[in-house]
N, C-alpha and C. Protein backbone atom coordinates (compact mmCIF):
# COMPACT_ATOMS: atom_id res chain seq x y z
N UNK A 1 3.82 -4.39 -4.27
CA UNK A 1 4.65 -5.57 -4.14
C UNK A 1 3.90 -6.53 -3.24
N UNK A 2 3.94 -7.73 -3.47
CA UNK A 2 3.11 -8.61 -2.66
C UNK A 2 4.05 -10.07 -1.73
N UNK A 3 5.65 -9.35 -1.72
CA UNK A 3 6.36 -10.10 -1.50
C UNK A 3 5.67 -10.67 0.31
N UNK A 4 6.13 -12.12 0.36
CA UNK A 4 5.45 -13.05 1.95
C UNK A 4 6.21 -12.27 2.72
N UNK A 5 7.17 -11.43 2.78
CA UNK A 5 8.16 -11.01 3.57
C UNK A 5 8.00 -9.92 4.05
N UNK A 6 7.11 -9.14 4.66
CA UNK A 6 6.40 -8.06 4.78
C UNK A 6 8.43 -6.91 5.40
N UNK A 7 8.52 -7.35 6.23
CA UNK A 7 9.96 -6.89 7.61
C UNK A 7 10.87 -6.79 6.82
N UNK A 8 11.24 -7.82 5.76
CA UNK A 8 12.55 -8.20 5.09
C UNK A 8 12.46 -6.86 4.23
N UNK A 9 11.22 -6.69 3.33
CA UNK A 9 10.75 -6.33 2.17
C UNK A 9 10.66 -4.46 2.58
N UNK A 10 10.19 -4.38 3.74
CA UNK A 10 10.15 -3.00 4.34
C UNK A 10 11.77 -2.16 4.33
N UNK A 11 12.79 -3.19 4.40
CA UNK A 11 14.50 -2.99 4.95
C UNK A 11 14.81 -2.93 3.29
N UNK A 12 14.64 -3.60 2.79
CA UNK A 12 14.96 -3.48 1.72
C UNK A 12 14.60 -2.29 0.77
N UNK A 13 13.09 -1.81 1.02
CA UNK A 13 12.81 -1.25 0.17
C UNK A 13 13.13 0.46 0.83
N UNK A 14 13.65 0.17 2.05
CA UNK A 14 14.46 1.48 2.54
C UNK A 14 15.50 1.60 2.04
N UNK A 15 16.70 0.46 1.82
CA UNK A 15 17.96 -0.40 1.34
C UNK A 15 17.90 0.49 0.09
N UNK A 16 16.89 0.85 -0.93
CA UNK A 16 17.46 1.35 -1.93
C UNK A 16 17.33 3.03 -2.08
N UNK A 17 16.44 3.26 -1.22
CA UNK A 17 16.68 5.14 -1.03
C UNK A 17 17.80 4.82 -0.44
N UNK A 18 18.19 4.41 0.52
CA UNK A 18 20.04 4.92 1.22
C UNK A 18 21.01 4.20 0.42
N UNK A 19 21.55 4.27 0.59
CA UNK A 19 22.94 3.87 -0.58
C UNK A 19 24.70 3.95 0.81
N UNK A 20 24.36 4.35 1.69
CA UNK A 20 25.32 4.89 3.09
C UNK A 20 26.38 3.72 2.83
N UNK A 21 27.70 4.03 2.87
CA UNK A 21 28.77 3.15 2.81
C UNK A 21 28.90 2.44 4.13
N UNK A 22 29.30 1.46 4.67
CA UNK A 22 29.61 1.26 5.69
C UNK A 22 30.45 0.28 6.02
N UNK A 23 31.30 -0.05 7.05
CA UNK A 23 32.56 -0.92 6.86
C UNK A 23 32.00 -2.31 6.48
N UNK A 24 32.75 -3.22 6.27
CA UNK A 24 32.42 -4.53 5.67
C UNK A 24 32.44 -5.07 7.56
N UNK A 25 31.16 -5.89 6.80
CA UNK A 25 30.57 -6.82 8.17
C UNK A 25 31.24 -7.60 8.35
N UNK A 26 31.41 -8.44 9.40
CA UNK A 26 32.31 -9.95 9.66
C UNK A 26 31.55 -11.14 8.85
N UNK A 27 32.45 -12.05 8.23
CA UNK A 27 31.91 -13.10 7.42
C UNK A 27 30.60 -13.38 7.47
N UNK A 28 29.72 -13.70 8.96
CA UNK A 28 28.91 -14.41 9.85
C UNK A 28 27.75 -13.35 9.36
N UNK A 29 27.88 -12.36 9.36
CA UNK A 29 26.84 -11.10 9.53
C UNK A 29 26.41 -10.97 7.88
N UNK A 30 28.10 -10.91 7.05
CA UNK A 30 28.16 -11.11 5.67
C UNK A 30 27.14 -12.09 4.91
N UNK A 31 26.76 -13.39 5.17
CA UNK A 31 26.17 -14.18 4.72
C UNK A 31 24.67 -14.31 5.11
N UNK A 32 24.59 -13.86 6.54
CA UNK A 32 23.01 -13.66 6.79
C UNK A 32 22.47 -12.16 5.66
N UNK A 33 23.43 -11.30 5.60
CA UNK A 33 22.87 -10.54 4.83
C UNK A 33 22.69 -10.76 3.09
N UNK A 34 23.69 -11.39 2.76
CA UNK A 34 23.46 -12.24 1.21
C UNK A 34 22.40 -13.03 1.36
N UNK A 35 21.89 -13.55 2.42
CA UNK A 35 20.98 -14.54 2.26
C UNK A 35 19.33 -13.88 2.26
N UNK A 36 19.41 -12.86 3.07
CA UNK A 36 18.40 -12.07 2.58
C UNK A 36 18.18 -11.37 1.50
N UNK A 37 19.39 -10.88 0.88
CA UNK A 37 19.00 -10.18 -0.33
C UNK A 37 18.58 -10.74 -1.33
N UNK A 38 19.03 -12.46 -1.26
CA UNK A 38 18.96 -13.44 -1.80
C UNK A 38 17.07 -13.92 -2.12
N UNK A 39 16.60 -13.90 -0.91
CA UNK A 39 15.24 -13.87 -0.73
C UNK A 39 14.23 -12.94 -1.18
N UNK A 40 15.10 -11.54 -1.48
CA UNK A 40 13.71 -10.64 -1.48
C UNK A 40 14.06 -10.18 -2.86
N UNK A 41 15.65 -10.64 -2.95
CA UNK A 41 15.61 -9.66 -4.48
C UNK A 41 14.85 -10.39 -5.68
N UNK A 42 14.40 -10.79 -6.25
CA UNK A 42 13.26 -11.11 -7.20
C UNK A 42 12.17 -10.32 -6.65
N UNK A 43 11.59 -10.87 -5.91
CA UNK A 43 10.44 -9.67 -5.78
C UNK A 43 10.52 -8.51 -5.50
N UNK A 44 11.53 -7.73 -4.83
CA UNK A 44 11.53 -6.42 -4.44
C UNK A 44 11.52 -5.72 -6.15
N UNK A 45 13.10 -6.74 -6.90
CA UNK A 45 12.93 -5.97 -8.54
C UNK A 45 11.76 -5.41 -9.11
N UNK A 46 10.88 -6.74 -8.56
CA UNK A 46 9.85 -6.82 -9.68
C UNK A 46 8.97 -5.99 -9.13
N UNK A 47 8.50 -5.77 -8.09
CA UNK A 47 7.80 -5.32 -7.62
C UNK A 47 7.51 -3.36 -7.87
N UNK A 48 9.16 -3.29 -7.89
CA UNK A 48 9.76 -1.53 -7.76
C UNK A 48 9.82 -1.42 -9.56
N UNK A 49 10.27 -2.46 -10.70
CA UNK A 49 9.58 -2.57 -11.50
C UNK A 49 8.21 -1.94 -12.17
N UNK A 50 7.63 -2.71 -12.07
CA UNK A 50 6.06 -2.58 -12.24
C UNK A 50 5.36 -1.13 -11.76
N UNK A 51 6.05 -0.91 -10.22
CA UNK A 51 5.66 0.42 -9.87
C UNK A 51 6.40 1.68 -10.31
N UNK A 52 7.15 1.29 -11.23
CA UNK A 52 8.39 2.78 -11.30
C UNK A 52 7.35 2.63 -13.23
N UNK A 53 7.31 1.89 -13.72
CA UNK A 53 7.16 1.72 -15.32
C UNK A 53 5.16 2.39 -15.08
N UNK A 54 4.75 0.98 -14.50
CA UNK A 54 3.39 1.44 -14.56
C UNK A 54 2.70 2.64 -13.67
N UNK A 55 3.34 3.32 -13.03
CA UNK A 55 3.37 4.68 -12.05
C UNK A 55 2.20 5.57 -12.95
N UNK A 56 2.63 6.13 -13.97
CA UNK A 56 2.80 7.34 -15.05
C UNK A 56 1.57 6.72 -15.91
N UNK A 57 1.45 5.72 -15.96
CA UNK A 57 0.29 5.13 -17.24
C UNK A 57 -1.47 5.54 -17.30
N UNK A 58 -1.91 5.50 -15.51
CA UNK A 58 -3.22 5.41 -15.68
C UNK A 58 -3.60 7.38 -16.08
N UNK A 59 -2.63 7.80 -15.68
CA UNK A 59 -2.31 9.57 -16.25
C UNK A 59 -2.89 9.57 -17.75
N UNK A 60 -1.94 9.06 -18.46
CA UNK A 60 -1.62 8.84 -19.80
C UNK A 60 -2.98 7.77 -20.63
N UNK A 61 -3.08 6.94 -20.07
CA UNK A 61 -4.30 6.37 -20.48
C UNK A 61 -5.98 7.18 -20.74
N UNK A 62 -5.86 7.78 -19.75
CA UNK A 62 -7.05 8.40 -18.96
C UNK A 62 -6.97 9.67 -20.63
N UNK A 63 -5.85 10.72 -20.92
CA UNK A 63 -5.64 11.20 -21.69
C UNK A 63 -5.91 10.42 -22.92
N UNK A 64 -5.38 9.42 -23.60
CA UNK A 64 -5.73 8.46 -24.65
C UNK A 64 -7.60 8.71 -24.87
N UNK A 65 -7.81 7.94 -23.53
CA UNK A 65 -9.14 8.14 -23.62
C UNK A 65 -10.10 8.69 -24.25
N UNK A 66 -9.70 10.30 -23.27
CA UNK A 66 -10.33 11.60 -24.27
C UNK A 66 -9.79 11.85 -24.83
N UNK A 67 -8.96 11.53 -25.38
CA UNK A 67 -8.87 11.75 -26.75
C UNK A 67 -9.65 10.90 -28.16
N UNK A 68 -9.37 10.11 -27.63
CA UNK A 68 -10.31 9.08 -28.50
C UNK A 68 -11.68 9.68 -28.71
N UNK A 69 -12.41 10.20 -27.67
CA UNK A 69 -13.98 10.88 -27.77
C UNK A 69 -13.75 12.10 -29.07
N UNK A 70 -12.86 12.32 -29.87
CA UNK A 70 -12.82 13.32 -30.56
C UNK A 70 -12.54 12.64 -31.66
N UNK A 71 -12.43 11.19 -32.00
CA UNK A 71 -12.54 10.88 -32.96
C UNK A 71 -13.68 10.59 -33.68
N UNK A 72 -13.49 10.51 -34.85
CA UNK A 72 -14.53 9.76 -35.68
C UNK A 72 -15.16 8.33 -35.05
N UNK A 73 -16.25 8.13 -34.78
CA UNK A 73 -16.87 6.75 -34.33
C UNK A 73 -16.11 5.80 -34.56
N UNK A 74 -16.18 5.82 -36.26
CA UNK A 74 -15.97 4.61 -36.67
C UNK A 74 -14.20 4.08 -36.94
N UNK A 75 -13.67 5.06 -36.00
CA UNK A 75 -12.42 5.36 -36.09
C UNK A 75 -11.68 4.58 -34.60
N UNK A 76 -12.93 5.07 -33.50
CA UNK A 76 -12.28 4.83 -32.28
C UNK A 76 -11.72 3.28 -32.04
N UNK A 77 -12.66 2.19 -32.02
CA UNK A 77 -12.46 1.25 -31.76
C UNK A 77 -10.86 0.55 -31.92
N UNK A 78 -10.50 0.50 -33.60
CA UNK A 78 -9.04 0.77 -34.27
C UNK A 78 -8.36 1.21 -33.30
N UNK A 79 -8.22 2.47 -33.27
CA UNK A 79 -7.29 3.35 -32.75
C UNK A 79 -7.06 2.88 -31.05
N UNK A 80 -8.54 2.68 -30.34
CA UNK A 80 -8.06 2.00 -28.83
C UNK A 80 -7.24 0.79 -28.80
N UNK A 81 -7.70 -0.09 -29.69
CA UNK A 81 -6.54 -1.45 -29.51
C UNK A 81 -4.95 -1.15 -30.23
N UNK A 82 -5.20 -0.21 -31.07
CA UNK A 82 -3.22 -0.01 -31.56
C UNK A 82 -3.32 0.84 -30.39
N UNK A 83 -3.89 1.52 -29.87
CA UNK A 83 -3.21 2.00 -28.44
C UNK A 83 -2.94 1.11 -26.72
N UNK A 84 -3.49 0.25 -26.88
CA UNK A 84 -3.78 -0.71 -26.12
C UNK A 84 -2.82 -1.67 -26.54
N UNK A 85 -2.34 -2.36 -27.52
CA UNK A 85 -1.08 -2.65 -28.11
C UNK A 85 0.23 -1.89 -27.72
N UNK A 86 0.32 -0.35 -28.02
CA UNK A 86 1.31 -0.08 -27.57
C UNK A 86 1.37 0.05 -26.06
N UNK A 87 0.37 0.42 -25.14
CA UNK A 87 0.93 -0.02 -24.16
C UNK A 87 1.28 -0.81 -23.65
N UNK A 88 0.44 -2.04 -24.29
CA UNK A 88 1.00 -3.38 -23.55
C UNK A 88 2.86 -3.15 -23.59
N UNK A 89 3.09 -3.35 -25.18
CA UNK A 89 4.13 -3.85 -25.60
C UNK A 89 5.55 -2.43 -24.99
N UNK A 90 5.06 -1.34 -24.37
CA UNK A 90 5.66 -0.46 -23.86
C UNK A 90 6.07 -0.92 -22.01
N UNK A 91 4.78 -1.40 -21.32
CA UNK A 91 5.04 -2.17 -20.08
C UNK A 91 6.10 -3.61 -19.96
N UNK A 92 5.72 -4.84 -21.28
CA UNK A 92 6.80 -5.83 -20.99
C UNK A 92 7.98 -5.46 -21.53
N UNK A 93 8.34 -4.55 -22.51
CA UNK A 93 9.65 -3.90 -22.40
C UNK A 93 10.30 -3.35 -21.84
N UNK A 94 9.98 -2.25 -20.56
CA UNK A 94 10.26 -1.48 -19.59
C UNK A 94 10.46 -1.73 -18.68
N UNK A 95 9.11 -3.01 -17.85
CA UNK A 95 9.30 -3.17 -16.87
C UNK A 95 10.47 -4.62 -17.16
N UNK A 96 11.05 -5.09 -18.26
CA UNK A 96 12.34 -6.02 -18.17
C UNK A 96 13.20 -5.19 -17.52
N UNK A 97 13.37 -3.92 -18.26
CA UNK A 97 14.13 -3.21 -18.30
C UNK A 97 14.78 -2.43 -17.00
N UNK A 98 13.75 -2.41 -15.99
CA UNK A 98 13.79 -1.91 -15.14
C UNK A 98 14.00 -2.73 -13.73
N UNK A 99 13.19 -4.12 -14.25
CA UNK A 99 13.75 -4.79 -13.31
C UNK A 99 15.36 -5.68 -13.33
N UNK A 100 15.68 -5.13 -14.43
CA UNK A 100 17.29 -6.05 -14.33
C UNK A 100 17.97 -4.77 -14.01
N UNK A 101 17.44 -3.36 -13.81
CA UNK A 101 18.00 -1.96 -12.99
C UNK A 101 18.25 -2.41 -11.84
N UNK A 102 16.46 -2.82 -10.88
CA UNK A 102 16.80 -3.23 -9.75
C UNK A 102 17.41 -4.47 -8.86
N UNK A 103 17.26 -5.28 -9.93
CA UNK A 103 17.77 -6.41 -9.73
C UNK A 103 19.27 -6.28 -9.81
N UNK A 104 20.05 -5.47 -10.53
CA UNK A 104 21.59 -5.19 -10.03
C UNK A 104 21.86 -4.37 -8.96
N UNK A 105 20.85 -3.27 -9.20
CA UNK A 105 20.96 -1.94 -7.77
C UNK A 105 20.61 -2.91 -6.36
N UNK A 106 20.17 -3.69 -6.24
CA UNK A 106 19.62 -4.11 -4.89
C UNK A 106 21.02 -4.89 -3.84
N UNK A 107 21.55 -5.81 -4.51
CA UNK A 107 22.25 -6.38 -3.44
C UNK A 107 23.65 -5.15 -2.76
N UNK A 108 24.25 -4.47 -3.76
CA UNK A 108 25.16 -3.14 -2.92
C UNK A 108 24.27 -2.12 -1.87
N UNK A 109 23.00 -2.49 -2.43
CA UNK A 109 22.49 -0.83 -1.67
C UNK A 109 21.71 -1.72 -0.63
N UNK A 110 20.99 -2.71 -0.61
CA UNK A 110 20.32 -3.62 0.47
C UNK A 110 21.39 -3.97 1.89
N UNK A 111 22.94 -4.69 0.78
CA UNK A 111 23.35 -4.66 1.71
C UNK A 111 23.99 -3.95 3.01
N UNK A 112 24.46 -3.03 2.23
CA UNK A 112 24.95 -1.88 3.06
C UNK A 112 23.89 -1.39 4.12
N UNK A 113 22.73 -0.86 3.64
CA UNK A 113 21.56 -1.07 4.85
C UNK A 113 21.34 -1.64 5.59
N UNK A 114 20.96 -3.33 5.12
CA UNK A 114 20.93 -4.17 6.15
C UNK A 114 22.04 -4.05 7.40
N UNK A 115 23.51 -4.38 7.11
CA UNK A 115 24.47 -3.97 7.84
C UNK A 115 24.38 -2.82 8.64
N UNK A 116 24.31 -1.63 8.10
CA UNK A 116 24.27 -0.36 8.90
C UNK A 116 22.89 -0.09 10.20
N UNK A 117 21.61 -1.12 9.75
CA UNK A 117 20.75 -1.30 10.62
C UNK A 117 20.18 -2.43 11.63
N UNK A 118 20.97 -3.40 11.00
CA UNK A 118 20.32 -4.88 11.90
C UNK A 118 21.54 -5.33 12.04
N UNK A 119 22.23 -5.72 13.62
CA UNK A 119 23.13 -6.62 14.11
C UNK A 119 22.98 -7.90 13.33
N UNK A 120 24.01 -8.95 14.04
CA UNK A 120 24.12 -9.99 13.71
C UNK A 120 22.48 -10.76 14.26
N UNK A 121 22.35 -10.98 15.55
CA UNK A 121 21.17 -11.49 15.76
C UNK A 121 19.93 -10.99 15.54
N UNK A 122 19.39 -9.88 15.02
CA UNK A 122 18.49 -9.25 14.44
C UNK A 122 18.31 -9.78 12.89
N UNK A 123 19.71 -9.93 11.91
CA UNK A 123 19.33 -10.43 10.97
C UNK A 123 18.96 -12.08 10.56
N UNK A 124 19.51 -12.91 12.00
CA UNK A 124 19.33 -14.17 12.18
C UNK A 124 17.51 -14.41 12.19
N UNK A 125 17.04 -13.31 13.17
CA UNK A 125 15.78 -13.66 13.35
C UNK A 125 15.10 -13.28 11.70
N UNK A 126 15.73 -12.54 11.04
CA UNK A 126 15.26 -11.95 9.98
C UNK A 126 14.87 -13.09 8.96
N UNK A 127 16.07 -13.80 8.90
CA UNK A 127 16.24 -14.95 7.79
C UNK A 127 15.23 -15.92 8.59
N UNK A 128 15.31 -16.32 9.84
CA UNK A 128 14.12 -17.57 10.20
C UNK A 128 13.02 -16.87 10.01
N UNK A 129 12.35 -15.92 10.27
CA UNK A 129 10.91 -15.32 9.51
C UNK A 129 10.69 -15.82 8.18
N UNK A 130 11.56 -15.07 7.20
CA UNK A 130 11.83 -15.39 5.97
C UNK A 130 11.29 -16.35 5.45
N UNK A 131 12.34 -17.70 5.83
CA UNK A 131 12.30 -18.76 5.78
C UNK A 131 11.14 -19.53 6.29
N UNK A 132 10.14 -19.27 6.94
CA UNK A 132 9.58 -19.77 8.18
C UNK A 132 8.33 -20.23 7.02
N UNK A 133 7.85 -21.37 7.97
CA UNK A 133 6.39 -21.74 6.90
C UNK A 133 5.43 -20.65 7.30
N UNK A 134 5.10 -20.32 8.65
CA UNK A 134 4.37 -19.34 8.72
C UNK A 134 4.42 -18.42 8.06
N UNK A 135 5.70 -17.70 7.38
CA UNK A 135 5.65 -16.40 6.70
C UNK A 135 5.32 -16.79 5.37
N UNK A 136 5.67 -17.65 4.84
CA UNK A 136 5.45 -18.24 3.26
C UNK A 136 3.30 -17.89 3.28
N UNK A 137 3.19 -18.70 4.49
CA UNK A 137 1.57 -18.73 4.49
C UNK A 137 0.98 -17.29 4.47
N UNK A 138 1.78 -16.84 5.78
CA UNK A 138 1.33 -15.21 5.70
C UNK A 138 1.22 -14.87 4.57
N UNK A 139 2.27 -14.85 3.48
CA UNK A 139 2.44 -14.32 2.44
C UNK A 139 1.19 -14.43 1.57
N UNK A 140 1.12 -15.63 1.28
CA UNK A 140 -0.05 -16.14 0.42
C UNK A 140 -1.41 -15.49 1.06
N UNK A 141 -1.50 -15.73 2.14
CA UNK A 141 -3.24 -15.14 2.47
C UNK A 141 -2.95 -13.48 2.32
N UNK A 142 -1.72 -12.77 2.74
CA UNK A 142 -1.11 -11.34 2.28
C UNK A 142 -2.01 -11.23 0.98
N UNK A 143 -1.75 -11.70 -0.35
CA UNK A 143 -1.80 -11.91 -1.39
C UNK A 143 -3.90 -11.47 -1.32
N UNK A 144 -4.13 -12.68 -1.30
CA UNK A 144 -5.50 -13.27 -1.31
C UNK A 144 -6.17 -12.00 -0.66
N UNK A 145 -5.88 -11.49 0.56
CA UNK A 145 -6.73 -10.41 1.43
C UNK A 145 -6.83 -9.36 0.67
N UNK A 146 -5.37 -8.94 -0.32
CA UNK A 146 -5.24 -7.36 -0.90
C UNK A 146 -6.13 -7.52 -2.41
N UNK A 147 -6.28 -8.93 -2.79
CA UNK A 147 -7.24 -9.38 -4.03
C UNK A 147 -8.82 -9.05 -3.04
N UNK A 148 -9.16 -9.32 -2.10
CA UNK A 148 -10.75 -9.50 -1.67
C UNK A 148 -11.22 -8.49 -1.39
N UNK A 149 -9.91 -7.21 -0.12
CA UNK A 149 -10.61 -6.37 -0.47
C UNK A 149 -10.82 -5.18 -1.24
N UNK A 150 -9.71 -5.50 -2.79
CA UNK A 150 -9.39 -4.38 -3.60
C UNK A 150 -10.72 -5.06 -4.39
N UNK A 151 -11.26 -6.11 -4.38
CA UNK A 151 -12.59 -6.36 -5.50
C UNK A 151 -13.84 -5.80 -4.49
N UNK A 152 -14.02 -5.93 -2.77
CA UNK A 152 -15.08 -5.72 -2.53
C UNK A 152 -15.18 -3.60 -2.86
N UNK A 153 -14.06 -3.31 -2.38
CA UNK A 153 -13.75 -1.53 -2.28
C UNK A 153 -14.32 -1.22 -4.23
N UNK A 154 -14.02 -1.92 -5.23
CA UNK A 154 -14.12 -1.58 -6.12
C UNK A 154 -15.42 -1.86 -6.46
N UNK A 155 -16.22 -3.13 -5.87
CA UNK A 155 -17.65 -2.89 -6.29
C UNK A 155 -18.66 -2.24 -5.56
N UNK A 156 -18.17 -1.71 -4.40
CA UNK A 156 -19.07 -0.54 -3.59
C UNK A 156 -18.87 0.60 -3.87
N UNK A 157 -17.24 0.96 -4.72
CA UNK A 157 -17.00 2.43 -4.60
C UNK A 157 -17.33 2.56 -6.39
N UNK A 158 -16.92 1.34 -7.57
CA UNK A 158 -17.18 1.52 -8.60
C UNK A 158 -18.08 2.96 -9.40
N UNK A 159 -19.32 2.13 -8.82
CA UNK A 159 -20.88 3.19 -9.30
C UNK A 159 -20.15 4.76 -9.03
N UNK A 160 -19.81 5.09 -8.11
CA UNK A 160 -19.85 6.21 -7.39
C UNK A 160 -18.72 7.01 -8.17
N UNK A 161 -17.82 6.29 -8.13
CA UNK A 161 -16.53 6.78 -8.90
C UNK A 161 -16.78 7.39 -10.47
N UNK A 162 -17.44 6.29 -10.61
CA UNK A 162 -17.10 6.28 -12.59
C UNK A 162 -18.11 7.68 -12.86
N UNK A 163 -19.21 7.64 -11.69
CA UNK A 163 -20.23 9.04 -11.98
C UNK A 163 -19.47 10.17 -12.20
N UNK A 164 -18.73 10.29 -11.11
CA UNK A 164 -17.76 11.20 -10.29
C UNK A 164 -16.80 11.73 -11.61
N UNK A 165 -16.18 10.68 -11.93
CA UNK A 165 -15.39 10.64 -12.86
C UNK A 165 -15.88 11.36 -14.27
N UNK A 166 -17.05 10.71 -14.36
CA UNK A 166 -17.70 11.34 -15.92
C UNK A 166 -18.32 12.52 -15.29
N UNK A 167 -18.56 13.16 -14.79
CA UNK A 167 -18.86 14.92 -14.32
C UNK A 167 -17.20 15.43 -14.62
N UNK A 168 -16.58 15.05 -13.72
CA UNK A 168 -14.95 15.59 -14.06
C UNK A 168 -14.76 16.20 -15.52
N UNK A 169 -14.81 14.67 -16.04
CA UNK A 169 -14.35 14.72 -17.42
C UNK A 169 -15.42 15.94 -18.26
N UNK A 170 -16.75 15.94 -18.04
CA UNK A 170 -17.43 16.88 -18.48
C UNK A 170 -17.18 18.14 -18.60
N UNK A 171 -16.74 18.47 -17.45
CA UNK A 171 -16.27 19.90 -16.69
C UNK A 171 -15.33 20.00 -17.02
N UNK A 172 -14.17 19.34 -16.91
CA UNK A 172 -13.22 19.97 -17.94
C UNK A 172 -13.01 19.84 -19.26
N UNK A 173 -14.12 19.04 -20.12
CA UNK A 173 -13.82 19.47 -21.24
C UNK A 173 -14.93 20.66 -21.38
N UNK A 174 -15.73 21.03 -20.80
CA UNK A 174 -16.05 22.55 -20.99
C UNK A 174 -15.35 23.78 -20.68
N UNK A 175 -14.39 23.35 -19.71
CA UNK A 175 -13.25 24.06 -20.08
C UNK A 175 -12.47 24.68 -20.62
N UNK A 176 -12.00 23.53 -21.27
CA UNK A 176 -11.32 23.15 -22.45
C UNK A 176 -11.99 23.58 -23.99
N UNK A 177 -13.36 23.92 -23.79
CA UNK A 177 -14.21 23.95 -24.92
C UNK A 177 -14.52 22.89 -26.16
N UNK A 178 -14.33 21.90 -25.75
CA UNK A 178 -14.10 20.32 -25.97
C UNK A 178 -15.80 20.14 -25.80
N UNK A 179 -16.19 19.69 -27.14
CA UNK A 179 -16.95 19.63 -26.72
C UNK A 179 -17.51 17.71 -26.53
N UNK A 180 -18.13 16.99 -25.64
CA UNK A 180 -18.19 15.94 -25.29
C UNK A 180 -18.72 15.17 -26.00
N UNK A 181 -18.50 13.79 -26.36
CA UNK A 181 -19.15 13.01 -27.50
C UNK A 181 -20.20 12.68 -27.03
N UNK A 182 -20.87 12.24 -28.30
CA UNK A 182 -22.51 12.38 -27.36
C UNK A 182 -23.05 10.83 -27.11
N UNK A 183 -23.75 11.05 -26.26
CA UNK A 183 -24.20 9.55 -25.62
C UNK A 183 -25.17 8.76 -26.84
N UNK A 184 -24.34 7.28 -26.74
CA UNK A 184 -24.98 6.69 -27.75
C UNK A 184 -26.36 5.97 -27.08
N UNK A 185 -27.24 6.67 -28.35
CA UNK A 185 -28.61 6.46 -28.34
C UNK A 185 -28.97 4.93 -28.07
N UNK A 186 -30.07 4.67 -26.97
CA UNK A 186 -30.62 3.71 -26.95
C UNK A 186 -31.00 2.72 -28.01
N UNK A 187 -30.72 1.68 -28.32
CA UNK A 187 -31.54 0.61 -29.11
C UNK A 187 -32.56 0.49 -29.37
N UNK A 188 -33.32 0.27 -29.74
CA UNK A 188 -34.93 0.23 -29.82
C UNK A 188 -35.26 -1.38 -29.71
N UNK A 189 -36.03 -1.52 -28.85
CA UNK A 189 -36.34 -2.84 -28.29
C UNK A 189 -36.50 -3.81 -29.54
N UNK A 190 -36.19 -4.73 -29.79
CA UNK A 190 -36.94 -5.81 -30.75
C UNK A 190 -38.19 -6.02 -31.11
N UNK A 191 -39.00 -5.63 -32.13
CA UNK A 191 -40.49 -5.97 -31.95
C UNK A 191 -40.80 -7.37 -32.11
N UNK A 192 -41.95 -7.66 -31.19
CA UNK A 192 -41.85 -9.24 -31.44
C UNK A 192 -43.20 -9.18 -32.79
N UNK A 193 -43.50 -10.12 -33.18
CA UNK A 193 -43.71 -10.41 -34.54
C UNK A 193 -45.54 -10.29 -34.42
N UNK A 194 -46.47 -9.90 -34.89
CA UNK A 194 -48.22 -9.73 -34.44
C UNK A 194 -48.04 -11.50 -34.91
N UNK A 195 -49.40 -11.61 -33.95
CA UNK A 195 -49.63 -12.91 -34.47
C UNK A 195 -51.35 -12.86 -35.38
């Protein structure tokens, strides 16, 4: 989740493991807490969304994969994009699906949390954060930092991984007695023309 609200977003996303009843707040307390749920619920949905649907996929993909190595060559290509198709079209269905889950589950179960953990002036300071230009900004460079260093981590650790990864996969499909598709042969350079 990449919500600007790091504090709000933390309460909230406790807000929906507890569910705890608790007496109804006074009007005053009532509305600072609508006003937060107000703030985070779009992104918290979307966020718990995306992670509840796309959780299970890179599992399942990774399987697709090898599987695909057991096809016919001239078979694979086909078969990755109708699979690549259905997942797409399996993620924007699900994760709708899931976020109009959380998007109803959030304001009963947020609020009751909020209430049961932050006074009246605790949630005051809550909403001016919120609200605050500084946090909007936070948010955005939030954003930008988890993009710079999930691209620098991925091009230092890339090489290392994907090696890592293809030994794995080796080893257990010898396992498996699977046996591995075989590496496609080099090209043969272009000859350039005698003069």
């Amino acid at each position: 989740m990449t919500s600007r609200k790091l504090g709000v977003a933390l309460a909230l996303s406790l807000a929906l493991a507890a569910g705890a009843a608790a007496a109804d707040p006074s009007p005053a307390k009532k509305a600072l807490i609508d006003k937060i749920v107000k703030l985070q619920q779009q992104g918290l949905a979307e966020g718990l969304a995306n992670n509840i649907v796309q959780g299970p996929l890179p599992q399942l993909m990774q399987a697709g994969r090898t599987a695909l190595q057991q096809l016919p060559a001239e078979k694979r290509e086909a078969t990755a994009k109708a699979m690549d198709a259905e997942l797409k079209k399996f993620v924007e269905e699900n994760v709708a699906y899931v976020r109009d889950k959380a998007s109803q589950a959030v304001p009963a179960t947020a609020s009751a949390l909020l209430d049961e953990r932050f006074n009246e002036d605790e949630l005051k300071q809550i909403v001016a954060w919120a609200e605050s230009p500084v946090s909007q900004k936070f948010g955005l460079a939030s954003v930008e930092l988890q993009k710079a260093v999930a691209q620098k981590v991925m091009t230092e650790a890339a090489p290392t991984l994907e090696a890592r990864l293809k030994t794995l996969q080796a080893t257990l499909a010898k396992q498996l007695g699977i046996q591995p598709a075989p590496a496609a042969a080099p090209k043969p350079a272009a000859s350039t023309p005698k003069k």
